[in-house]
Protein backbone atom coordinates (compact mmCIF):
# COMPACT_ATOMS: atom_id res chain seq x y z
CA UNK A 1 -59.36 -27.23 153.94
CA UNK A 2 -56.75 -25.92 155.96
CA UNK A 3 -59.02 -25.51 158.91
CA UNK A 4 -59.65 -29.31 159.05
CA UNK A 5 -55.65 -30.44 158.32
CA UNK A 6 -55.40 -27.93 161.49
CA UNK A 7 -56.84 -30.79 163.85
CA UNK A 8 -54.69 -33.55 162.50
CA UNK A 9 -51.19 -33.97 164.02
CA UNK A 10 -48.35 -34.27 161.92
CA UNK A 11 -44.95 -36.00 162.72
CA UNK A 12 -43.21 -33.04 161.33
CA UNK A 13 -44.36 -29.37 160.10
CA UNK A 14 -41.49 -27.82 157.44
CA UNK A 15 -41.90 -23.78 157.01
CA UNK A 16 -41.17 -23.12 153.84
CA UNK A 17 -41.24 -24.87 150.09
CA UNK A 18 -38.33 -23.77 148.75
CA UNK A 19 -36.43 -27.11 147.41
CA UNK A 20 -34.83 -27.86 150.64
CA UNK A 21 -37.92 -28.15 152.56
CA UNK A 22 -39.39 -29.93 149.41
CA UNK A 23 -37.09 -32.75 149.58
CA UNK A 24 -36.94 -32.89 153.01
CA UNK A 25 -40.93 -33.54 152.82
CA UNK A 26 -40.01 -36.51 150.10
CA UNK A 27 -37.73 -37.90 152.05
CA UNK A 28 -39.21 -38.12 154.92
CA UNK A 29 -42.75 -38.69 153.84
CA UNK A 30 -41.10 -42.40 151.92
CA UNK A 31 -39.32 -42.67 155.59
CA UNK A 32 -43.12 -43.31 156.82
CA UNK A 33 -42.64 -39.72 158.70
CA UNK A 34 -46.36 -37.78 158.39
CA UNK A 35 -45.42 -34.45 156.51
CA UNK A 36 -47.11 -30.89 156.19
CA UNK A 37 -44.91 -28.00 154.30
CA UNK A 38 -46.37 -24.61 154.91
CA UNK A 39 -46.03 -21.58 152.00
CA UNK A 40 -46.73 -18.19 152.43
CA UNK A 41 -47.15 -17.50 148.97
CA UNK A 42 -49.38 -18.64 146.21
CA UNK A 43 -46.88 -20.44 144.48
CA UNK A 44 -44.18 -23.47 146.47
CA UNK A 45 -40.55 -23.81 145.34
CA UNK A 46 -38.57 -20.06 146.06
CA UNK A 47 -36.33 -19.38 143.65
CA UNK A 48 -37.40 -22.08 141.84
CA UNK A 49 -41.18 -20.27 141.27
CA UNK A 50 -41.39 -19.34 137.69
CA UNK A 51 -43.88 -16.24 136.89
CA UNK A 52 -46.27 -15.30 134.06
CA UNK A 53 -45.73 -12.09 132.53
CA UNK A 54 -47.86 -10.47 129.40
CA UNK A 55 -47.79 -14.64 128.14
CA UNK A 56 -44.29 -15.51 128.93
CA UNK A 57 -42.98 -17.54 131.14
CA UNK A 58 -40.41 -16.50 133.24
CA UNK A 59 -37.67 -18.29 135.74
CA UNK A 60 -36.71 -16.93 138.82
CA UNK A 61 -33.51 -17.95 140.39
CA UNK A 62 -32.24 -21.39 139.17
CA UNK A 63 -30.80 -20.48 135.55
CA UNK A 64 -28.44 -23.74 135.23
CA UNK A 65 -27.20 -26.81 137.22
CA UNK A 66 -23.73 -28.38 137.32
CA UNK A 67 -22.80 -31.91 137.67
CA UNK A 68 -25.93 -33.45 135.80
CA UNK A 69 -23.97 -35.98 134.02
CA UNK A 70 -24.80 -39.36 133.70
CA UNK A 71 -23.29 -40.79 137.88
CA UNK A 72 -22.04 -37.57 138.83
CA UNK A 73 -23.60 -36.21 142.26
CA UNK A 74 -26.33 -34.03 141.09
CA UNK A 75 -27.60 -36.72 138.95
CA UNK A 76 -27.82 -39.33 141.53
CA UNK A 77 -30.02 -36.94 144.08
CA UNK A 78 -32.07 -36.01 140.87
CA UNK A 79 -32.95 -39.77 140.13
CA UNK A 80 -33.84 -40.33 143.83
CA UNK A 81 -36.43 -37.37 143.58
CA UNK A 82 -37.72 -38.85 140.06
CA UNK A 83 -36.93 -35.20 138.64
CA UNK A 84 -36.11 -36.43 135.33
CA UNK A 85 -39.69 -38.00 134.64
CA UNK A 86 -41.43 -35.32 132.60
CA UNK A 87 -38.43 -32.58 133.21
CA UNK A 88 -36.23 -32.69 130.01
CA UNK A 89 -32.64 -30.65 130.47
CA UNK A 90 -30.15 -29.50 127.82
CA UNK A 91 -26.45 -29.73 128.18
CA UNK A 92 -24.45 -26.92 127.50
CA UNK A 93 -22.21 -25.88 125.08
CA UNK A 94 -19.22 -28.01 126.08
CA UNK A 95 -16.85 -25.75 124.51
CA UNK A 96 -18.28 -22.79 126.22
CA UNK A 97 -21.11 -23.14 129.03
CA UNK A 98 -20.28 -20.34 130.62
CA UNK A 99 -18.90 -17.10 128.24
CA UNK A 100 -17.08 -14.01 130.68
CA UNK A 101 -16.04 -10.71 128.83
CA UNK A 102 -13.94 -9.23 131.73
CA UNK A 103 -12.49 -5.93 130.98
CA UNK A 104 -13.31 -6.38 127.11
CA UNK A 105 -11.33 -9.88 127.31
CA UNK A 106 -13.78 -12.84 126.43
CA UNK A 107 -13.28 -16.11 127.79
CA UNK A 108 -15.47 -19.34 127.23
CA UNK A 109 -14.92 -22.06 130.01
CA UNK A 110 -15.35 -25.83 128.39
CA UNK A 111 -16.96 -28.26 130.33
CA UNK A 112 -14.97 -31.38 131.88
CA UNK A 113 -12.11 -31.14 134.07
CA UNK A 114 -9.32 -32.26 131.33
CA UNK A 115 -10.61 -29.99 128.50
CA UNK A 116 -11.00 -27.19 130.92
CA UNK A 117 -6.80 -27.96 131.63
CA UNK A 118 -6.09 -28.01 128.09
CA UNK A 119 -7.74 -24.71 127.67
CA UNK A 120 -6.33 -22.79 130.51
CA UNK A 121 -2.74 -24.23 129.57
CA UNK A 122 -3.25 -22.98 125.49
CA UNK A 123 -4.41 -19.66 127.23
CA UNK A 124 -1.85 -19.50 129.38
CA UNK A 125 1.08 -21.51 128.19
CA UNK A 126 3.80 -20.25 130.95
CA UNK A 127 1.37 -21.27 134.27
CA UNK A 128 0.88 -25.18 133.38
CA UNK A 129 2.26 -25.52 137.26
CA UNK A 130 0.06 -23.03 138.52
CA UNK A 131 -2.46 -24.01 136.59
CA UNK A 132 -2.34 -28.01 137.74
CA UNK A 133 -1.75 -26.97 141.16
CA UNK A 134 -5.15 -25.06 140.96
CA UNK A 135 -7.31 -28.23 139.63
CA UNK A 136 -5.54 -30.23 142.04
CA UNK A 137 -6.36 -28.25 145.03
CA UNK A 138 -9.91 -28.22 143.58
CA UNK A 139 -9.73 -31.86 143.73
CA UNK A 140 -8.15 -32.51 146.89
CA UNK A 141 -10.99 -30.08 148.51
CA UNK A 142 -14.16 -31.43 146.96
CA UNK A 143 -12.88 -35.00 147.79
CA UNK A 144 -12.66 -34.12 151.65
CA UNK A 145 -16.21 -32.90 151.68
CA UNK A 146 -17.60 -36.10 152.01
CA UNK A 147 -21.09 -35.60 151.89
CA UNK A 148 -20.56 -33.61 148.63
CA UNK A 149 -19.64 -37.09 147.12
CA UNK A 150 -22.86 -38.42 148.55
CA UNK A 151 -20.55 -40.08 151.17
CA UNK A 152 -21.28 -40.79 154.74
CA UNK A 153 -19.27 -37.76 156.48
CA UNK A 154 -17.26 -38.46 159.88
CA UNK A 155 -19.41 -35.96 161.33
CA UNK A 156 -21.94 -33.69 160.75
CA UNK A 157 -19.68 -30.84 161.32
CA UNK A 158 -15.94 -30.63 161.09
CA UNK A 159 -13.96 -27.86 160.58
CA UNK A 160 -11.63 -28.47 157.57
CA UNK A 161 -8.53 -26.33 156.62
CA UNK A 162 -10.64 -25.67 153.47
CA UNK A 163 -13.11 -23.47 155.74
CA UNK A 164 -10.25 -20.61 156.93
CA UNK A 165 -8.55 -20.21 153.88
CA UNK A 166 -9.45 -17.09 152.33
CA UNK A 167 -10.18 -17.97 148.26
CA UNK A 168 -8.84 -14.90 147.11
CA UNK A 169 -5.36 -15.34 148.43
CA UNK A 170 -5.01 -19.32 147.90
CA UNK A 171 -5.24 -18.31 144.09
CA UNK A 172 -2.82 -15.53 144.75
CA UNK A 173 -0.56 -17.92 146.05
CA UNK A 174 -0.87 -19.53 143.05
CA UNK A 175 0.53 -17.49 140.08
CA UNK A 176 1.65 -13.97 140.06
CA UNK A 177 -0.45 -13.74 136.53
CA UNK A 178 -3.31 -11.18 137.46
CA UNK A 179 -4.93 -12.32 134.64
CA UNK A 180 -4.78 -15.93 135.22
CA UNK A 181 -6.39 -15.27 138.40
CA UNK A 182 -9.23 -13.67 137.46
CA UNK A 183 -10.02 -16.31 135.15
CA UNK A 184 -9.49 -18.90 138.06
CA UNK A 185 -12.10 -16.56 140.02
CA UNK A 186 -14.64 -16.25 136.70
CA UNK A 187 -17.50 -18.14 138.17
CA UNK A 188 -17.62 -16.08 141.31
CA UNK A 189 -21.15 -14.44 140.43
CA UNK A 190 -23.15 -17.97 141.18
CA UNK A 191 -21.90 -17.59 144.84
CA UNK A 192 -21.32 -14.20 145.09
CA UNK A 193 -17.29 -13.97 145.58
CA UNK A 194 -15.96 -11.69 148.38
CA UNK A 195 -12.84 -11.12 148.00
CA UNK A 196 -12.17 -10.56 151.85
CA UNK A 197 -14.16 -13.25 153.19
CA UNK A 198 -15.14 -15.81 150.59
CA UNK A 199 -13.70 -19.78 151.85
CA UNK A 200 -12.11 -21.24 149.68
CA UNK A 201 -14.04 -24.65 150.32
CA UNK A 202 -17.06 -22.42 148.64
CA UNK A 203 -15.15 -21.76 145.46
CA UNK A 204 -13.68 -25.09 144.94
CA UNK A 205 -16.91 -26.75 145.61
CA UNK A 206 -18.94 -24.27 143.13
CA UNK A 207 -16.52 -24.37 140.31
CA UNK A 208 -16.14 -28.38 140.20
CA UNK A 209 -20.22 -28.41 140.06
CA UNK A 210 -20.41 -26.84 137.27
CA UNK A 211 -17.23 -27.23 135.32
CA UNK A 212 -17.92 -30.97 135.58
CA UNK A 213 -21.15 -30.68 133.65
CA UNK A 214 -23.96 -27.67 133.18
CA UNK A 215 -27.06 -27.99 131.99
CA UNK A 216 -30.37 -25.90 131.87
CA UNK A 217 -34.01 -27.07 132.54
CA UNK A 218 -36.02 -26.95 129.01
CA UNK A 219 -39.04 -25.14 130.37
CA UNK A 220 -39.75 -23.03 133.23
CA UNK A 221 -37.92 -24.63 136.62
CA UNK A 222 -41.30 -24.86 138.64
CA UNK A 223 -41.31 -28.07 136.82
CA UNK A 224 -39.36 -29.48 139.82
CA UNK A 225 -40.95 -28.09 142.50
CA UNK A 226 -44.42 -29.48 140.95
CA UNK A 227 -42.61 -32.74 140.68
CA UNK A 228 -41.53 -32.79 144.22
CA UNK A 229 -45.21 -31.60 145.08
CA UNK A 230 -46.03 -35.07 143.77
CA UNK A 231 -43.59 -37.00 145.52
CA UNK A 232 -44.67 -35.30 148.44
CA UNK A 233 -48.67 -36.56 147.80
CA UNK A 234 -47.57 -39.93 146.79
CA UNK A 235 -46.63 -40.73 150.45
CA UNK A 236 -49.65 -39.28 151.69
CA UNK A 237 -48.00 -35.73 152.92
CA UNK A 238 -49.65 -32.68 152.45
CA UNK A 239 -48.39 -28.89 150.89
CA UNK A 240 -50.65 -25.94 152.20
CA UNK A 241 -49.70 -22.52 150.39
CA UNK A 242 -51.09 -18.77 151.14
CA UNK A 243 -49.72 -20.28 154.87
CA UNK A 244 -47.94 -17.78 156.82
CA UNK A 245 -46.84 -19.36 160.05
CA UNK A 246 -46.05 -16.59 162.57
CA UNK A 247 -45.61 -18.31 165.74
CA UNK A 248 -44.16 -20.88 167.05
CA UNK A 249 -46.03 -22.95 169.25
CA UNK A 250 -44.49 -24.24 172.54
CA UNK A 251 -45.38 -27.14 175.43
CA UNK A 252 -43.04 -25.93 178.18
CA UNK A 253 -39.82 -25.95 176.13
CA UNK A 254 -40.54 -27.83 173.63
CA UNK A 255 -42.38 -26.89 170.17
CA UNK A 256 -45.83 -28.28 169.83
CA UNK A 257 -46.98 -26.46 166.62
CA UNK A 258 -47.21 -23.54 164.55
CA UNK A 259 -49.75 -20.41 164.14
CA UNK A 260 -50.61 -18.80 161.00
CA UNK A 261 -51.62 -15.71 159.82
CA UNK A 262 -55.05 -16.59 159.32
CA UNK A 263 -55.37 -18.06 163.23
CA UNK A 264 -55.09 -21.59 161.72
CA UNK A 265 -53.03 -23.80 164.44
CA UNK A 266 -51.09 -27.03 162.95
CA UNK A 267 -49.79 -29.36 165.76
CA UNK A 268 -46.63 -31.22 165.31
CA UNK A 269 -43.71 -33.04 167.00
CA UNK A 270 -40.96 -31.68 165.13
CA UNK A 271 -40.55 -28.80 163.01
CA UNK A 272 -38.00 -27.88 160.36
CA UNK A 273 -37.60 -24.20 159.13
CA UNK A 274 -36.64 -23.85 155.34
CA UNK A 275 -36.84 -19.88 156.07
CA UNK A 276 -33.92 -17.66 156.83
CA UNK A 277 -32.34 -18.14 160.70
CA UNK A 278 -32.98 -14.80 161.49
CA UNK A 279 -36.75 -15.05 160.26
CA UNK A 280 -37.50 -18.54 161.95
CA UNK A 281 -35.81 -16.62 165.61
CA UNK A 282 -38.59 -13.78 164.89
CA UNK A 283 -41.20 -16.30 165.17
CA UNK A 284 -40.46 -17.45 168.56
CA UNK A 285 -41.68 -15.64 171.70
CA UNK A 286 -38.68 -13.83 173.84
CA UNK A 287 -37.72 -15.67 176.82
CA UNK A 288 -38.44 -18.94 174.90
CA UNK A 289 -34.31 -19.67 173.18
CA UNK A 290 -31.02 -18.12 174.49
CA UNK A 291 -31.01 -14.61 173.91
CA UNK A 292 -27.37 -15.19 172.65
CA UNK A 293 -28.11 -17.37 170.03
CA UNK A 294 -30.95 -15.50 168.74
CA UNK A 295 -29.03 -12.29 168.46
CA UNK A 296 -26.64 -14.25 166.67
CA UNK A 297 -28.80 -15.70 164.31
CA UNK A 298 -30.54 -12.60 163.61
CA UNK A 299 -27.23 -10.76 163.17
CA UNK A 300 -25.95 -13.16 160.60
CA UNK A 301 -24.28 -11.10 157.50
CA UNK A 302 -25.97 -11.73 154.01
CA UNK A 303 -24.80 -12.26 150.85
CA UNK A 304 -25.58 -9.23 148.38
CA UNK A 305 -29.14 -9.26 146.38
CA UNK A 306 -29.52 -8.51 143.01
CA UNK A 307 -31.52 -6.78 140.62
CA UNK A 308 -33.25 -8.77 137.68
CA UNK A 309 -34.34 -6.92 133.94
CA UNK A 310 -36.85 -9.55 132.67
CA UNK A 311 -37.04 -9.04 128.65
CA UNK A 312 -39.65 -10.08 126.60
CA UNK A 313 -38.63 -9.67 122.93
CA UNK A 314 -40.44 -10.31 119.30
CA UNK A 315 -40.84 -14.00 118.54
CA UNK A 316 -38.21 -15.91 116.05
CA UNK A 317 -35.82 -12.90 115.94
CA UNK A 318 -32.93 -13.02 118.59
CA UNK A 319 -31.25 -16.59 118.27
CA UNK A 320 -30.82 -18.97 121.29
CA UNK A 321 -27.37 -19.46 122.55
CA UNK A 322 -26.38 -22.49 124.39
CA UNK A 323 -24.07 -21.19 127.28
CA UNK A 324 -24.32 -18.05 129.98
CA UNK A 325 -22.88 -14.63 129.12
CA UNK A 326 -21.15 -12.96 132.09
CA UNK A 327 -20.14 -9.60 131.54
CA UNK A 328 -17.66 -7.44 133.87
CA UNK A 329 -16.61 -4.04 132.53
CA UNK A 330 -13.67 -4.01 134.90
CA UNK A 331 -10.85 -6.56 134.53
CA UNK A 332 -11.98 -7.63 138.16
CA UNK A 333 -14.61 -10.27 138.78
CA UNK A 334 -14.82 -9.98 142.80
CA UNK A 335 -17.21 -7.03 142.29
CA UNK A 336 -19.01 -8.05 145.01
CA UNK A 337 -15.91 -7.11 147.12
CA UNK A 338 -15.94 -3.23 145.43
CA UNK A 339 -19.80 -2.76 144.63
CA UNK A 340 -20.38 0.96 144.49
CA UNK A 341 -24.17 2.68 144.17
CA UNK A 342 -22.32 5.38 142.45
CA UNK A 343 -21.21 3.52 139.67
CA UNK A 344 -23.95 0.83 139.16
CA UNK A 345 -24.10 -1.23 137.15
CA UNK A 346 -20.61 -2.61 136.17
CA UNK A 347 -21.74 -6.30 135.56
CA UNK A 348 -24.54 -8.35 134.02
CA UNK A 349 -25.61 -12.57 133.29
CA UNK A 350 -27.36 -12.62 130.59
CA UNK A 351 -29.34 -15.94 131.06
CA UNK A 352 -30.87 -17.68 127.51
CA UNK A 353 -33.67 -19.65 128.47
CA UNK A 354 -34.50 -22.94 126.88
CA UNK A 355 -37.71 -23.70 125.27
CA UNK A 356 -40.27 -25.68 122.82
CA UNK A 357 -41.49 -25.24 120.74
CA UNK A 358 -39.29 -23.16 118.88
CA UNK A 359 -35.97 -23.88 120.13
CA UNK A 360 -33.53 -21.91 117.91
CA UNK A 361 -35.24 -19.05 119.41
CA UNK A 362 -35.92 -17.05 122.36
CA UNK A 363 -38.65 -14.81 122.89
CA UNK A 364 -37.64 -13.37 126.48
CA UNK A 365 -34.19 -13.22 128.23
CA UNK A 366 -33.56 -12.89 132.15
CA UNK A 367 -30.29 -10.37 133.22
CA UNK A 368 -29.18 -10.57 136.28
CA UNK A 369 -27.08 -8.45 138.32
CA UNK A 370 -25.76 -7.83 142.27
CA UNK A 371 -27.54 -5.09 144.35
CA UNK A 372 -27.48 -3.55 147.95
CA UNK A 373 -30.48 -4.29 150.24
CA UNK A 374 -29.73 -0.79 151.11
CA UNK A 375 -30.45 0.87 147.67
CA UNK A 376 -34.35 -0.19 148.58
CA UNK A 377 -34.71 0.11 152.03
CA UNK A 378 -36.65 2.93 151.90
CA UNK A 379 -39.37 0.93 151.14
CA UNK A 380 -39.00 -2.03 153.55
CA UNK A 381 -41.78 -1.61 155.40
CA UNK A 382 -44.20 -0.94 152.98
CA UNK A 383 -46.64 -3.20 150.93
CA UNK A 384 -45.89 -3.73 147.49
CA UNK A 385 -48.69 -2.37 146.09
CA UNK A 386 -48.22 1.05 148.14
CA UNK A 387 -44.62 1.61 147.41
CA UNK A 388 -45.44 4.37 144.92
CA UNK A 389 -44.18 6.52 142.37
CA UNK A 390 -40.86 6.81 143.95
CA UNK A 391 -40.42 2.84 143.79
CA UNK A 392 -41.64 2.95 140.33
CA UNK A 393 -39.18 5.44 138.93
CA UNK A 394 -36.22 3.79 140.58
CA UNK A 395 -36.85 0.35 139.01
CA UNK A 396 -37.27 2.41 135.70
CA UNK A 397 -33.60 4.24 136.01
CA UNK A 398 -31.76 1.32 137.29
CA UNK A 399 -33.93 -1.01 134.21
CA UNK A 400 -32.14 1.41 131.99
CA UNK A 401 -28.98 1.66 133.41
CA UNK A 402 -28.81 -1.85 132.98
CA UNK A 403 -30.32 -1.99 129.33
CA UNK A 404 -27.73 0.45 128.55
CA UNK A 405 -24.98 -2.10 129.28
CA UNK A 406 -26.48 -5.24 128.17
CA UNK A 407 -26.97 -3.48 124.48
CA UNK A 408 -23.65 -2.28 124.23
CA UNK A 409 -22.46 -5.92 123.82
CA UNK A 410 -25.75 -7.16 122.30
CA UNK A 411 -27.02 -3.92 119.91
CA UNK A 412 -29.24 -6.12 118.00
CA UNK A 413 -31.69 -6.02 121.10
CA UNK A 414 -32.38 -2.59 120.61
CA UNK A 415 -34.77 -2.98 118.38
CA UNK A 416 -36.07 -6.55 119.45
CA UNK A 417 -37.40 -5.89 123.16
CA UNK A 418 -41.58 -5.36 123.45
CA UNK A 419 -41.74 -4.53 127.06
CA UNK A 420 -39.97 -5.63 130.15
CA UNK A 421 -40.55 -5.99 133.89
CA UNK A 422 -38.50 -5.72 136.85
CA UNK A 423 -37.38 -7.39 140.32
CA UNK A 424 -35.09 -6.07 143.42
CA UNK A 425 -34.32 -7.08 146.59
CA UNK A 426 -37.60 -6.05 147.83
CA UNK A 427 -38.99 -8.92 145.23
CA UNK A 428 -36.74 -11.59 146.12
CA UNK A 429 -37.06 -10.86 149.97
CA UNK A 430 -41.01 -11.71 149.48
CA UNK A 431 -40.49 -14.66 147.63
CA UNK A 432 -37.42 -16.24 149.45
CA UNK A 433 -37.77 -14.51 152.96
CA UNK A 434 -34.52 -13.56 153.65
CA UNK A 435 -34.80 -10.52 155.25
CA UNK A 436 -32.20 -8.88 152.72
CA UNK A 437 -33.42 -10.81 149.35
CA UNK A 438 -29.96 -12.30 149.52
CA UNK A 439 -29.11 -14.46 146.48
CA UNK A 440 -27.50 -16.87 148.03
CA UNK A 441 -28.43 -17.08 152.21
CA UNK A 442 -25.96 -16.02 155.14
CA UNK A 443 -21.91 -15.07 153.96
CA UNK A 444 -19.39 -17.49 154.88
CA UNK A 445 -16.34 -15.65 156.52
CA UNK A 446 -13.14 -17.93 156.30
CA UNK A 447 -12.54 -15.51 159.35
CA UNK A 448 -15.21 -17.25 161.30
CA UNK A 449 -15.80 -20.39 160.02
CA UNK A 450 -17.76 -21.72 163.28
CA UNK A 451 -19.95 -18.75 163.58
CA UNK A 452 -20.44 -18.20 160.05
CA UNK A 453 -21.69 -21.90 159.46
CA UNK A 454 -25.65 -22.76 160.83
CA UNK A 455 -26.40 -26.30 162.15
CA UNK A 456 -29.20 -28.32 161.54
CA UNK A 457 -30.00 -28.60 165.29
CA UNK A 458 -31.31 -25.62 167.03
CA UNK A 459 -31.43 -24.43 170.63
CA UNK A 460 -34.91 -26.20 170.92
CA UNK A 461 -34.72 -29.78 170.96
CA UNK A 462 -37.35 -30.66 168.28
CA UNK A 463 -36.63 -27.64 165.79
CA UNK A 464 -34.58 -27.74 162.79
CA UNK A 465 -32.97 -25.83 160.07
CA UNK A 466 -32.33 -26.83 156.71
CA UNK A 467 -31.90 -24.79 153.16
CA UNK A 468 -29.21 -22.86 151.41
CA UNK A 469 -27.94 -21.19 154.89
CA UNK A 470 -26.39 -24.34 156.35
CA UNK A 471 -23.64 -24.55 154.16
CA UNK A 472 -23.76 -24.23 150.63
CA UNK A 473 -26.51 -22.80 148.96
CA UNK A 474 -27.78 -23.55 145.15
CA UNK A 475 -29.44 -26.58 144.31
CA UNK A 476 -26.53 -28.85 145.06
CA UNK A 477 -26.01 -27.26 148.40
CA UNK A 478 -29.31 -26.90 149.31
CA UNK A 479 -30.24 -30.87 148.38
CA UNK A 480 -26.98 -31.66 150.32
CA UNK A 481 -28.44 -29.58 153.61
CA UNK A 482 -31.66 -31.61 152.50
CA UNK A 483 -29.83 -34.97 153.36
CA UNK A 484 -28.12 -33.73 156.50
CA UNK A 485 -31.47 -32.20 157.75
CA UNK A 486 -33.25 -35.66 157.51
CA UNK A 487 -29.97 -37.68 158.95
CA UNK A 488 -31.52 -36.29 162.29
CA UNK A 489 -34.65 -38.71 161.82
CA UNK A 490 -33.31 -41.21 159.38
CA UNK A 491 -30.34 -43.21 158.76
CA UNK A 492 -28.39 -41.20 156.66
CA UNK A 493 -25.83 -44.19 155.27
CA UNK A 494 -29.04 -45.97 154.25
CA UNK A 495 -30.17 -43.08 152.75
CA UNK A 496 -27.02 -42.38 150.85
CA UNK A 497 -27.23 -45.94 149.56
CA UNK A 498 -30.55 -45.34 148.50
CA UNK A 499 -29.56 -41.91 146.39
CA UNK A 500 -25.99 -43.89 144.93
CA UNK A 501 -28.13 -46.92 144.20
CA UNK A 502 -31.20 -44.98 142.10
């Protein structure tokens, strides 16, 4: 099959099927544009790709979405894509969506903007001004990000005083309470919080996604990229996985197609990469892009990767809970800033998965937590099947370093859990291809706002970037990056109207 979609040209080639490049393909494909998406792997969607294990069903990456309510932002997008026919999602528990036991201290964030006020003043009755001055700074932020509110955007980039403010020290600045500023900072884990670099842009943005409204996907989440997959047929474009492009192709200086692994050759006039910066630069030929620019790409600092403990426990024993557990055992949530080998692990999310037919229940749980690239580099550059015994025995220490922690607040596990399985950077760097596994793309450094943020447009004329390394990553950034990706072949007011109007 792929032999004979080889001879046809396309109007655009996207690498990658993570959701980005999946939407892209939708969008472009109802735009009249003729679309292929290329996978490496067996399976499309990233780290939305749910895996089998031992008869369970497990979720990768996407463990809940914010701003699902009925007009907010996320809903709109989701209604363009049709991903609420046949994909149910449960709201969570709007008195606690997200749970945090920092330092022994538990916390449970409500959802909504006013209730999360009235909880945060009862908490802590002596910051009300700190505490309003905080929510309004959250507001005044996410307003000026324009196409965050699905609005036409001045420009494609601008820099905004939101994007060299370090996060960290704008809630300093706030209160003097160091524990009302860890509890402003709770949610850093779903972007990965550096305390010496993190925007603040990156916080506001992440907390007002989710604190408006969080919800989970009943079911495994490759019900969306399967969706997608059949937006992307309805308007006749085409998904090819077990792909591996690993070339470029190039007519003078301009790209003319791609080459896979197998020696298949698809021919294109424009191509979009959905795959890391620094991975797309190591598919083009030297002498073919600005040496400059492709040291910079390939340079680009990651966020951390993390190491995931993937339970599978006896059936109608360990009850479902409708919100997130985040655990820190110091009274410090920027552990990203302080992460230490030495004393792994010193925080877990506990994620409860949501599922028919017995929904009171749970019969597997996914745990979460941040790890170094570096702690597995010693196997980089092998295969995964000839890592050995070494490999092996690490992901069984650091599996029970981890259990250790989890059952100290959760005992009743203990005696619950049938077997288990495993996944490190070396996992998530095959199924996301960042060269690091990196949860969440390239670091923004409110430092280096310019050079930490990727554009769309590329050094070559017809190639083009999108995915959760242009500027905000998770599936609201990465749909946003979808939109501002496709403005560079469509209309993107019209297409704004289109999403607000579905």
């Amino acid at each position: 099959m792929a032999g004979i979609e080889a001879e046809i040209p396309y109007n655009v080639i996207i690498i990658g099927s993570g959701l980005a490049g999946l939407q892209c393909a939708v969008i472009l494909g109802r735009k009249g544009y003729r679309v292929l998406v290329l996978e490496k792997n067996e399976h499309i969607g990233g780290t939305l790709q749910s895996f089998d294990y031992k008869g369970v069903s497990f979720s990768t990456g996407m463990h809940y979405v914010g701003s699902l309510d009925e007009g907010q932002v996320l809903n709109r997008i989701f209604r363009y894509f049709n991903l609420f026919d046949g994909i149910r999602y449960k709201r969570l528990d709007e008195h606690g969506f997200d749970v945090f036991n920092i330092g022994g201290k538990k916390y449970a964030f409500p959802m909504g903007w006013s209730a999360f006020e009235n909880y945060l003043k009862t908490l802590f009755p002596e910051e009300t001004t700190a505490i309003q001055n905080y929510i309004n700074a959250v507001e005044s932020t996410v307003c000026g990000q324009e196409i965050f509110n699905l609005e036409n955007p001045a420009a494609t980039y601008v820099e905004k005083p939101s994007q060299s403010i370090n996060a960290w020290d704008f809630i300093c600045n706030l209160t003097q309470n160091a524990e009302l500023r860890q509890v402003f900072s709770a949610l850093n884990f779903v972007y990965a919080g550096d305390r010496n670099r993190t925007p603040w842009y990156v916080h506001a943005l992440i907390n007002h996604y989710f604190i408006s409204s969080s919800y989970r996907v009943v079911g495994a989440s490759n019900q969306i990229p399967q969706r997608l997959y059949q937006e992307i047929e309805k308007t006749g474009g085409r998904v090819l996985t077990m792909q591996k492009v690993t070339q470029l192709l190039f007519n003078e200086d301009h790209l003319s197609g791609v080459r896979c692994a197998d020696g298949n050759e698809f021919k294109a006039e424009m191509i979009i990469s959905n795959i890391h910066p620094g991975s797309t630069m190591n598919l083009i030929e030297p002498g073919k892009i600005k040496k400059s620019y492709r040291n910079r790409l390939e340079q680009k600092t990651d966020t951390l990767s993390c190491f995931a403990l993937y339970l599978k426990l006896k059936p109608g024993k360990f009850r479902y809970q409708n919100f997130n557990y985040n655990f820190y055992l110091q009274p410090d949530v920027w552990y990203a800033s302080s992460y230490d080998e030495r004393l792994w692990p010193e925080h877990f999310f506990l994620h409860f998965p949501a599922d028919e037919p017995n929904p009171q229940w749970v019969d597997h749980l996914s745990i979460v937590t941040y790890m170094s690239f570096e702690e597995v580099s010693m196997w980089k550059d092998l295969p995964s099947n000839a890592r050995g015994i070494g490999y092996k025995q690490f992901k069984k220490e650091k599996a029970e370093k981890l259990l250790a922690l989890v059952l100290l607040q959760f005992p009743e596990l203990e005696n619950l859990i049938t077997d288990y399985t495993t996944a490190t950077p070396l996992t998530f760097r095959e199924y996301v291809g960042s060269p690091t596994g990196s949860m969440y793309g390239t670091l923004r450094d409110y430092k280096f706002p310019l050079a930490s943020y990727v554009g769309v447009r590329t050094k070559i004329h017809n190639l083009y970037f999108t995915g959760q390394n242009l500027n905000l990553h998770g599936v609201m950034g990465v749909s946003i990056s979808a939109l501002l990706t496709c403005a560079e072949f469509v209309d993107l007011p019209e297409l704004l109207n289109e999403i607000n109007d579905s």
